[in-house]
C-alpha atoms as a PDB file:
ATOM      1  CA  UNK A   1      79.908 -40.141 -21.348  1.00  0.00           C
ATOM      2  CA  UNK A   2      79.730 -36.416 -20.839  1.00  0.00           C
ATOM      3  CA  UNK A   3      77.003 -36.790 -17.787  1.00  0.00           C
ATOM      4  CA  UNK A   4      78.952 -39.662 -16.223  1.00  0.00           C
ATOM      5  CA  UNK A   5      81.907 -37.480 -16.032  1.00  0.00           C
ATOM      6  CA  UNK A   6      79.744 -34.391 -14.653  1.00  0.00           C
ATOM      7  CA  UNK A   7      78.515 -36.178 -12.371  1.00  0.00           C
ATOM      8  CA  UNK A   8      81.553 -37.941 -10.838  1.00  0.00           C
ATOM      9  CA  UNK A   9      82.980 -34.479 -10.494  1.00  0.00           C
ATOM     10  CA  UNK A  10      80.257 -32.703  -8.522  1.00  0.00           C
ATOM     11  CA  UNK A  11      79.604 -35.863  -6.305  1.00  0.00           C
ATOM     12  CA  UNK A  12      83.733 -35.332  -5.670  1.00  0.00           C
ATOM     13  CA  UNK A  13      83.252 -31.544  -5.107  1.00  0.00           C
ATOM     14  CA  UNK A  14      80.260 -31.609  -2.569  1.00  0.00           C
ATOM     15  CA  UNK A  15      81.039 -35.065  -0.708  1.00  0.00           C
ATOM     16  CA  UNK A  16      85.154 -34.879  -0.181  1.00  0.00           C
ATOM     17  CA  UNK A  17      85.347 -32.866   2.379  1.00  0.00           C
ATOM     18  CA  UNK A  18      88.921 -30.829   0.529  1.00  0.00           C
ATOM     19  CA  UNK A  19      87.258 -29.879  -2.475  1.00  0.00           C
ATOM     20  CA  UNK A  20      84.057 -28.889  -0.451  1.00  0.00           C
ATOM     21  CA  UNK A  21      86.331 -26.171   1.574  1.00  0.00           C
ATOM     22  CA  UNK A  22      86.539 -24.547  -1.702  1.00  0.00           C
ATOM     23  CA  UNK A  23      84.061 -25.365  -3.467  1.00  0.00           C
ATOM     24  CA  UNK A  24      81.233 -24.144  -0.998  1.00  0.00           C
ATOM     25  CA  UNK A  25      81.606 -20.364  -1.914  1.00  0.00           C
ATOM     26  CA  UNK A  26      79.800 -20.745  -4.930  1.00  0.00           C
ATOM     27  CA  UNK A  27      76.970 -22.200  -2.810  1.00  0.00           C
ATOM     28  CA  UNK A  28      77.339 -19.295  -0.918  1.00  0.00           C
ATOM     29  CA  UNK A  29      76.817 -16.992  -3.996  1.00  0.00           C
ATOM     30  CA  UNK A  30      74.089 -18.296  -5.361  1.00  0.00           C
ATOM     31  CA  UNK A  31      72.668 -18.671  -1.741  1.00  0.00           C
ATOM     32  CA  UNK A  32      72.752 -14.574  -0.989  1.00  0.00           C
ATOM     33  CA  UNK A  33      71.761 -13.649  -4.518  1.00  0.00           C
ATOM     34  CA  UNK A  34      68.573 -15.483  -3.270  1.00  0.00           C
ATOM     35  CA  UNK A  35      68.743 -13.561  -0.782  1.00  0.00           C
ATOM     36  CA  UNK A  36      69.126 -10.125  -2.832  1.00  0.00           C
ATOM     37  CA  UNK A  37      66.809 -10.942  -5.798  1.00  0.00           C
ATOM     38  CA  UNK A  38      63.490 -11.669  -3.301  1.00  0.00           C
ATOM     39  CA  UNK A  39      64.237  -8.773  -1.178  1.00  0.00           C
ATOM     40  CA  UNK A  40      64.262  -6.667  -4.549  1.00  0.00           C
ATOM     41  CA  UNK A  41      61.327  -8.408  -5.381  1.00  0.00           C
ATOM     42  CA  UNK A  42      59.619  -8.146  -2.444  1.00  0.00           C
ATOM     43  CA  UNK A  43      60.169  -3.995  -2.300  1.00  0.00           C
ATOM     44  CA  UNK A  44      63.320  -4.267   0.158  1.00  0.00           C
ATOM     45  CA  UNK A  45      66.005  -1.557  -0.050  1.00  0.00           C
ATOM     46  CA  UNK A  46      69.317  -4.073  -0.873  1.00  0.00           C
ATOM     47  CA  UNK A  47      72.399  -2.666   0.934  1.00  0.00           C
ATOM     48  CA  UNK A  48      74.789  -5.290  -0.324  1.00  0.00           C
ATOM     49  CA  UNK A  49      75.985  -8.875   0.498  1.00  0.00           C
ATOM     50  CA  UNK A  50      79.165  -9.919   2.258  1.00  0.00           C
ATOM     51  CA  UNK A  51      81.228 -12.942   1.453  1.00  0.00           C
ATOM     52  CA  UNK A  52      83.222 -14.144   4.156  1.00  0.00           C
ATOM     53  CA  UNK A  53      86.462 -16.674   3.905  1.00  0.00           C
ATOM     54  CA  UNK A  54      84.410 -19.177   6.218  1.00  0.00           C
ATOM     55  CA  UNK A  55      81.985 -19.394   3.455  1.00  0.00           C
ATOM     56  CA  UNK A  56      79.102 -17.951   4.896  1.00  0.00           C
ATOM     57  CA  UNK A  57      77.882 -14.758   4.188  1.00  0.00           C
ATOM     58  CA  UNK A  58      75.014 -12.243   4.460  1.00  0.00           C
ATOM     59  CA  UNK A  59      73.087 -10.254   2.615  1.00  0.00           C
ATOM     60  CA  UNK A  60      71.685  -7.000   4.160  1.00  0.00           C
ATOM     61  CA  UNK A  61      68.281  -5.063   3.232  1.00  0.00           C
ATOM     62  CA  UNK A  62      66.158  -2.712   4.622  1.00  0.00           C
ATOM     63  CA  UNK A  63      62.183  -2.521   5.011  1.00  0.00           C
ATOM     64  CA  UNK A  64      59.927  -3.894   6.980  1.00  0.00           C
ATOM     65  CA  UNK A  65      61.055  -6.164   9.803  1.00  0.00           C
ATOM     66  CA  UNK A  66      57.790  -8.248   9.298  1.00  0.00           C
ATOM     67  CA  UNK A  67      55.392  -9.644   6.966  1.00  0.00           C
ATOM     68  CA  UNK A  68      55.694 -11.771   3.727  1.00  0.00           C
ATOM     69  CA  UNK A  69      58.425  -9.599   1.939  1.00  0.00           C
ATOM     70  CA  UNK A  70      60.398 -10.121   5.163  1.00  0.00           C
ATOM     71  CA  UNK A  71      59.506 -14.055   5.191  1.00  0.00           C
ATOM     72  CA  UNK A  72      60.477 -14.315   1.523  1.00  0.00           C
ATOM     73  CA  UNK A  73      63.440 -12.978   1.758  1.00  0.00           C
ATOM     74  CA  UNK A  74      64.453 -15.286   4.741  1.00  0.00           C
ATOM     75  CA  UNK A  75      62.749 -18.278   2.863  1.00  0.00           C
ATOM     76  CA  UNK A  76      65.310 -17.694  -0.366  1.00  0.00           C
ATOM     77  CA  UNK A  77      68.400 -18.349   0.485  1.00  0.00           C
ATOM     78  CA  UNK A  78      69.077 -22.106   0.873  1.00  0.00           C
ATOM     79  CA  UNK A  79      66.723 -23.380  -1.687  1.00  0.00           C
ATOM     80  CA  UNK A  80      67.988 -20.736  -4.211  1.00  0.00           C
ATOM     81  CA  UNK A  81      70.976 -23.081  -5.345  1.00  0.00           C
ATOM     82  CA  UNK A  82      68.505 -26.087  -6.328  1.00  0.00           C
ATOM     83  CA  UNK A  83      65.704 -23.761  -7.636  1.00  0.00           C
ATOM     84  CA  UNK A  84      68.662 -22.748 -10.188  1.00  0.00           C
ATOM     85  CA  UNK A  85      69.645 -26.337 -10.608  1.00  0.00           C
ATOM     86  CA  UNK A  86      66.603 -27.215 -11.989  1.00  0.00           C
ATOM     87  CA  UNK A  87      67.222 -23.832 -14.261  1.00  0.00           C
ATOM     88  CA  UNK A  88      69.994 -25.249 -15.691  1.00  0.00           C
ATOM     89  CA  UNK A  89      68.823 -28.717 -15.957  1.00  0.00           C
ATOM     90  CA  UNK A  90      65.721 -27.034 -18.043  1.00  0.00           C
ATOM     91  CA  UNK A  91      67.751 -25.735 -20.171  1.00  0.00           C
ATOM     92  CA  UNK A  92      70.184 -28.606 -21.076  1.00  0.00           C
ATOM     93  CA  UNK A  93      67.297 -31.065 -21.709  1.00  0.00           C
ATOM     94  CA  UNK A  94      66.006 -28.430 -24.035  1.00  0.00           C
ATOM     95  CA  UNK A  95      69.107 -28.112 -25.906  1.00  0.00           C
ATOM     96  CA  UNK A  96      70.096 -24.631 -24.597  1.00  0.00           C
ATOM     97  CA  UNK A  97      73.203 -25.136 -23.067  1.00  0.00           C
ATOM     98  CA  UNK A  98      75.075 -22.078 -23.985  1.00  0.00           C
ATOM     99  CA  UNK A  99      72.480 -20.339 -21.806  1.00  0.00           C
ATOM    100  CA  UNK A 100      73.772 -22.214 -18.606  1.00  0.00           C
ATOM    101  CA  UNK A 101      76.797 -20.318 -19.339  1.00  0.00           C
ATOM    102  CA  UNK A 102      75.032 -17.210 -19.686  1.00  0.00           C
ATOM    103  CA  UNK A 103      73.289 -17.589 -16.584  1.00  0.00           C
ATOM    104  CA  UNK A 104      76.087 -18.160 -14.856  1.00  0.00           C
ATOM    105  CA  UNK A 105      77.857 -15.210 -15.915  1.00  0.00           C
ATOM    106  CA  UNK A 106      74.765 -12.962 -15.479  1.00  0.00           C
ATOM    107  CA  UNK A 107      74.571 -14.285 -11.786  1.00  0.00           C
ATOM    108  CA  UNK A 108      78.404 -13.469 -10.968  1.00  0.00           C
ATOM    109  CA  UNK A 109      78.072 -10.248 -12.386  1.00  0.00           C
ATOM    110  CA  UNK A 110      75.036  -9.919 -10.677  1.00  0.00           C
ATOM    111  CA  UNK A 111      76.392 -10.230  -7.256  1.00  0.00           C
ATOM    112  CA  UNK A 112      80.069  -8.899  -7.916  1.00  0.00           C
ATOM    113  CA  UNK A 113      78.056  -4.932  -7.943  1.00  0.00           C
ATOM    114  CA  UNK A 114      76.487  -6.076  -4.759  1.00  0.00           C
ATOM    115  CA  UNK A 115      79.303  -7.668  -2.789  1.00  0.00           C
ATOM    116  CA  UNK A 116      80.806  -5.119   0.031  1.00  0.00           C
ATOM    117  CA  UNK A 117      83.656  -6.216   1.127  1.00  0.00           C
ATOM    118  CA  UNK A 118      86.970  -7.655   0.045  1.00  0.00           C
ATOM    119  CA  UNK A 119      86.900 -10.950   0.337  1.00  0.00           C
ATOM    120  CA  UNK A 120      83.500 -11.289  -1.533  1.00  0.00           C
ATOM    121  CA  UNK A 121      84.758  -9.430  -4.421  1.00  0.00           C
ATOM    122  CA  UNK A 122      87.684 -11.725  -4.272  1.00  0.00           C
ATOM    123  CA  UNK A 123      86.071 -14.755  -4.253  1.00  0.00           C
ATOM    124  CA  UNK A 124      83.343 -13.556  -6.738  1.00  0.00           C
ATOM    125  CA  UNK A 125      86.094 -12.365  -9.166  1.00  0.00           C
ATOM    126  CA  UNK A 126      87.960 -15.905  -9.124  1.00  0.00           C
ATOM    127  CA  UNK A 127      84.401 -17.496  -9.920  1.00  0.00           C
ATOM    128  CA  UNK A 128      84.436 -15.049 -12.801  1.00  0.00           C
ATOM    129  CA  UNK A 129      88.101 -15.832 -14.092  1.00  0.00           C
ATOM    130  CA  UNK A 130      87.287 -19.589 -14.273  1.00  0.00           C
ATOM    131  CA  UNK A 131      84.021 -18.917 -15.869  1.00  0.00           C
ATOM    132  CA  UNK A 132      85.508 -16.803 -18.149  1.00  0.00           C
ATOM    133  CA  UNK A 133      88.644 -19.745 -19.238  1.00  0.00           C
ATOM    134  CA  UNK A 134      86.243 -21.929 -19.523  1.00  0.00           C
ATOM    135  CA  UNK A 135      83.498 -20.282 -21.973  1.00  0.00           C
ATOM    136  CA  UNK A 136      86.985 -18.466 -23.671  1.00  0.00           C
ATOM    137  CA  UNK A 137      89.068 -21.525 -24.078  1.00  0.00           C
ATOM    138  CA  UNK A 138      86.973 -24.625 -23.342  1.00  0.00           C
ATOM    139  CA  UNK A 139      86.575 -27.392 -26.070  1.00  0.00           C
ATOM    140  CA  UNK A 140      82.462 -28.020 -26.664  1.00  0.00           C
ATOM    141  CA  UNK A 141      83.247 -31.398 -24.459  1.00  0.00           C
ATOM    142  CA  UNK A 142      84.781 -29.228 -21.612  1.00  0.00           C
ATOM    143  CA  UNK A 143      82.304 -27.204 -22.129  1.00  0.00           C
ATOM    144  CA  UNK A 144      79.933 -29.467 -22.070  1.00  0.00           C
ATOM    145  CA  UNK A 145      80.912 -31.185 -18.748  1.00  0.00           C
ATOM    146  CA  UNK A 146      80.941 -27.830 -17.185  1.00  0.00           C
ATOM    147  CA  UNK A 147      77.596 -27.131 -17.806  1.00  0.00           C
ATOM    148  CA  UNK A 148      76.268 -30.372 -16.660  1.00  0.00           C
ATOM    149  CA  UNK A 149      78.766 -30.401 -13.875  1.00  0.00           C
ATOM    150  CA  UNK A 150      77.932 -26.921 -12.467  1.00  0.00           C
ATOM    151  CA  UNK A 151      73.990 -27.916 -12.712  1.00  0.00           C
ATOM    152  CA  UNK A 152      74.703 -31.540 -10.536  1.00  0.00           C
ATOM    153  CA  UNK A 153      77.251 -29.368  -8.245  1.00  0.00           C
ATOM    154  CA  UNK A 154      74.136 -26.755  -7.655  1.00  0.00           C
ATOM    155  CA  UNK A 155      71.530 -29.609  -6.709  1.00  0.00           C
ATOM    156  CA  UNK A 156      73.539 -31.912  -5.063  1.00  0.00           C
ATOM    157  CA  UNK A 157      75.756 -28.674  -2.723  1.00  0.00           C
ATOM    158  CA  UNK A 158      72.042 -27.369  -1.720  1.00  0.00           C
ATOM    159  CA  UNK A 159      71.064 -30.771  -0.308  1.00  0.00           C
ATOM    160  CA  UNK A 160      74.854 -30.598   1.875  1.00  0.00           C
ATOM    161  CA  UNK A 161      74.035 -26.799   2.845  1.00  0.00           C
ATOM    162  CA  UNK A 162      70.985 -27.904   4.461  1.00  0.00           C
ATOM    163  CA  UNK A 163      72.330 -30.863   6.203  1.00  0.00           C
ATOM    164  CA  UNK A 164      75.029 -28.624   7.756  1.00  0.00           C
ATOM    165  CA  UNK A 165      72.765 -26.575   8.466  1.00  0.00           C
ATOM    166  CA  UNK A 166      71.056 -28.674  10.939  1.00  0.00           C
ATOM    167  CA  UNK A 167      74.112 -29.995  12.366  1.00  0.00           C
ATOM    168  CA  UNK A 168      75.398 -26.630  13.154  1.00  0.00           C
ATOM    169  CA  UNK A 169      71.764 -25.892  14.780  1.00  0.00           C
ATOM    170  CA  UNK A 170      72.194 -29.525  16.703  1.00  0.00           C
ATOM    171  CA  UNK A 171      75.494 -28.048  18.328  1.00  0.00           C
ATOM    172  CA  UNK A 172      74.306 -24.300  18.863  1.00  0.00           C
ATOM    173  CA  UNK A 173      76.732 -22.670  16.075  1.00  0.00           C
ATOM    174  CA  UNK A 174      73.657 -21.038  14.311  1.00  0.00           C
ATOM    175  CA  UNK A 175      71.809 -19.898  16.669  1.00  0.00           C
ATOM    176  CA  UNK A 176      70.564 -17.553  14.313  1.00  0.00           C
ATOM    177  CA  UNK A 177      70.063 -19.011  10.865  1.00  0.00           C
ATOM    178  CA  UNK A 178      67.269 -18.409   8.452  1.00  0.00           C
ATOM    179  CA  UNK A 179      65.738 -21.354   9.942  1.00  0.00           C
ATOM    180  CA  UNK A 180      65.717 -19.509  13.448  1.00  0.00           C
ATOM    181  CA  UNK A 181      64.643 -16.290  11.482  1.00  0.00           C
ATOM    182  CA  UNK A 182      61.678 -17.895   9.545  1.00  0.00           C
ATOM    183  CA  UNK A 183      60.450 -19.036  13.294  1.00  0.00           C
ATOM    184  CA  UNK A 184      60.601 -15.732  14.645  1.00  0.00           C
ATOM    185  CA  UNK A 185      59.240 -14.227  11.559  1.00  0.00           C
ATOM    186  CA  UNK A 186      56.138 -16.844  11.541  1.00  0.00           C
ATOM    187  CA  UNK A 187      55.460 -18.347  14.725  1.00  0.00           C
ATOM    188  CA  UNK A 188      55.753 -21.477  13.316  1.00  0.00           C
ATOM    189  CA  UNK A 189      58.515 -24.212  14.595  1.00  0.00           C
ATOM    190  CA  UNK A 190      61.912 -23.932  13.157  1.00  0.00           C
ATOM    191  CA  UNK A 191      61.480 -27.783  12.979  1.00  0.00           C
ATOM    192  CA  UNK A 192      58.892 -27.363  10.508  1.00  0.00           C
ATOM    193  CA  UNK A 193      61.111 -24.786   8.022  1.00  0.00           C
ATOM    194  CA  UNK A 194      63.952 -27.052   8.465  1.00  0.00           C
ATOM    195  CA  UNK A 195      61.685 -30.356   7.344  1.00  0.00           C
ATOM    196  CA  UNK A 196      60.304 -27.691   4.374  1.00  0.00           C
ATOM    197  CA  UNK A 197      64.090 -26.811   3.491  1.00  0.00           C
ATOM    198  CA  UNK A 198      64.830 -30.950   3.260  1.00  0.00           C
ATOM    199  CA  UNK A 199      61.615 -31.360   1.198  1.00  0.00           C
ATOM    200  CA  UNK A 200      62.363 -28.467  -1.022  1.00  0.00           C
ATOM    201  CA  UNK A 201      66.018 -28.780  -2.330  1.00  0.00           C
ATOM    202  CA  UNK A 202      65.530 -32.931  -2.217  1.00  0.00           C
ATOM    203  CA  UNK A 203      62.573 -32.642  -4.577  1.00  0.00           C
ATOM    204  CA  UNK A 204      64.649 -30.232  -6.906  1.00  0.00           C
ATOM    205  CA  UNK A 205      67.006 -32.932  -7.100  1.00  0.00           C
ATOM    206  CA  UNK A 206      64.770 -35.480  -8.879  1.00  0.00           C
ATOM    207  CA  UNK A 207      62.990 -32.651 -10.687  1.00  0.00           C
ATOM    208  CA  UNK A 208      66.506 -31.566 -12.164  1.00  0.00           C
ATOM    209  CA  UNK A 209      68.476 -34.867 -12.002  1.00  0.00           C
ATOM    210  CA  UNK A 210      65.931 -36.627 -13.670  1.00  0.00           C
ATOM    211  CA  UNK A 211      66.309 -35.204 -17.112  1.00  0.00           C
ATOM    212  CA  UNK A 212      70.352 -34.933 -16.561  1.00  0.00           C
ATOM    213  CA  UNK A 213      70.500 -38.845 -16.060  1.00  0.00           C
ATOM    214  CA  UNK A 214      67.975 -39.362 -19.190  1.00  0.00           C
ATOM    215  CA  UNK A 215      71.161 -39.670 -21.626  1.00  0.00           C
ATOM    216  CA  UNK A 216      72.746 -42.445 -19.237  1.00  0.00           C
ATOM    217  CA  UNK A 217      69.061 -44.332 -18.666  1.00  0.00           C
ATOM    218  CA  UNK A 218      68.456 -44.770 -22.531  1.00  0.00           C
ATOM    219  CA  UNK A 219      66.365 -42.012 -22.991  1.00  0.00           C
ATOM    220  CA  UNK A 220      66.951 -39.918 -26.308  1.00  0.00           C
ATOM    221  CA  UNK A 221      69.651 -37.597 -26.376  1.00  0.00           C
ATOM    222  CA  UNK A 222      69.567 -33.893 -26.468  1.00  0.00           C
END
């Protein structure tokens, strides 16, 4: 019952277009500390991320302007949100929920030093408030929905951030997205990274869904 429930909920938050005002932002957060962790990675200096009311934001870093740490850092963003999706969904098949918790708290702590300006610590604070209720106050079956909730939310909001995306590109309101960076950065078409973005984050959504629908399909439970 618990999955059934989790995923009614995060099909409500990312397809009704209300809760998806709101519920964005946490897209967003997970989407530029992709971002920040690869340009770490890659040997970037990381200035800090803004958070912006609109829910977009940006993360800024300094090093090269070219090259594959420059690439990588471009490439993280969007597909970050599904990449931890099939974290999460890893870890719940494998009996490890509490650590979905964790990582969630490890994340919003992660970018709350990072954010730089006041609405991102705002919104990055609430996130951690209603984390913290939850893992302070929740019964193990709120808990439990949360967990499988916030995993479906993560898959299912990465495939919607990439399908705005290209909208907004269709109508010239992001004129200079990661997409549009990626084809500077490369040569290649933007076309191409867009078709690579739709491949990526719908492929993390049977790689992670599958094992998150094995409890309603008849397989064992965990």
């Amino acid at each position: 019952m618990v999955p059934v429930i989790a995923v009614a909920i995060a099909l409500g938050a990312v397809v009704l277009r209300r809760p998806w005002l709101v519920t964005r932002t946490v897209v967003t957060i997970v989407h530029e500390a992709g971002h920040a962790l690869v340009a770490l990675l890659s040997g970037r200096r990381l200035h800090g991320i803004l958070l912006h009311s609109d829910t977009s934001g940006v993360t800024v870093s300094r090093g090269k302007r070219t090259g594959p740490g420059m690439v990588l850092t471009a490439l993280a963003g969007y597909p970050a949100p599904a990449l931890l999706g099939v974290v999460f969904s890893g870890l719940i098949s494998t009996g490890r929920q509490g650590l979905v918790l964790f990582g969630c708290a490890l994340l919003v702590l992660g970018v709350l030093v990072l954010v730089r300006n006041a609405y991102g610590v705002f919104a990055v604070l609430v996130t951690a408030v209603a984390l913290g209720l939850i893992a302070a106050f929740g019964t193990p079956d709120v808990t439990g929905v949360f967990v499988y909730a916030i995993t479906w939310f993560l898959l299912l909001g990465a495939i919607r951030a990439v399908a705005e995306l290209q909208r907004k590109r269709r109508t010239g309101m992001a004129a200079d997205s990661d997409v549009d960076q990626l084809g500077r950065l490369t040569g290649l078409p933007t076309t191409l990274w867009s078709l690579a973005l739709g491949v990526l984050v719908v492929g993390c959504l049977v790689v992670g869904g599958m094992p998150l629908l094995e409890p309603v399909l008849g397989g064992p439970e965990r």
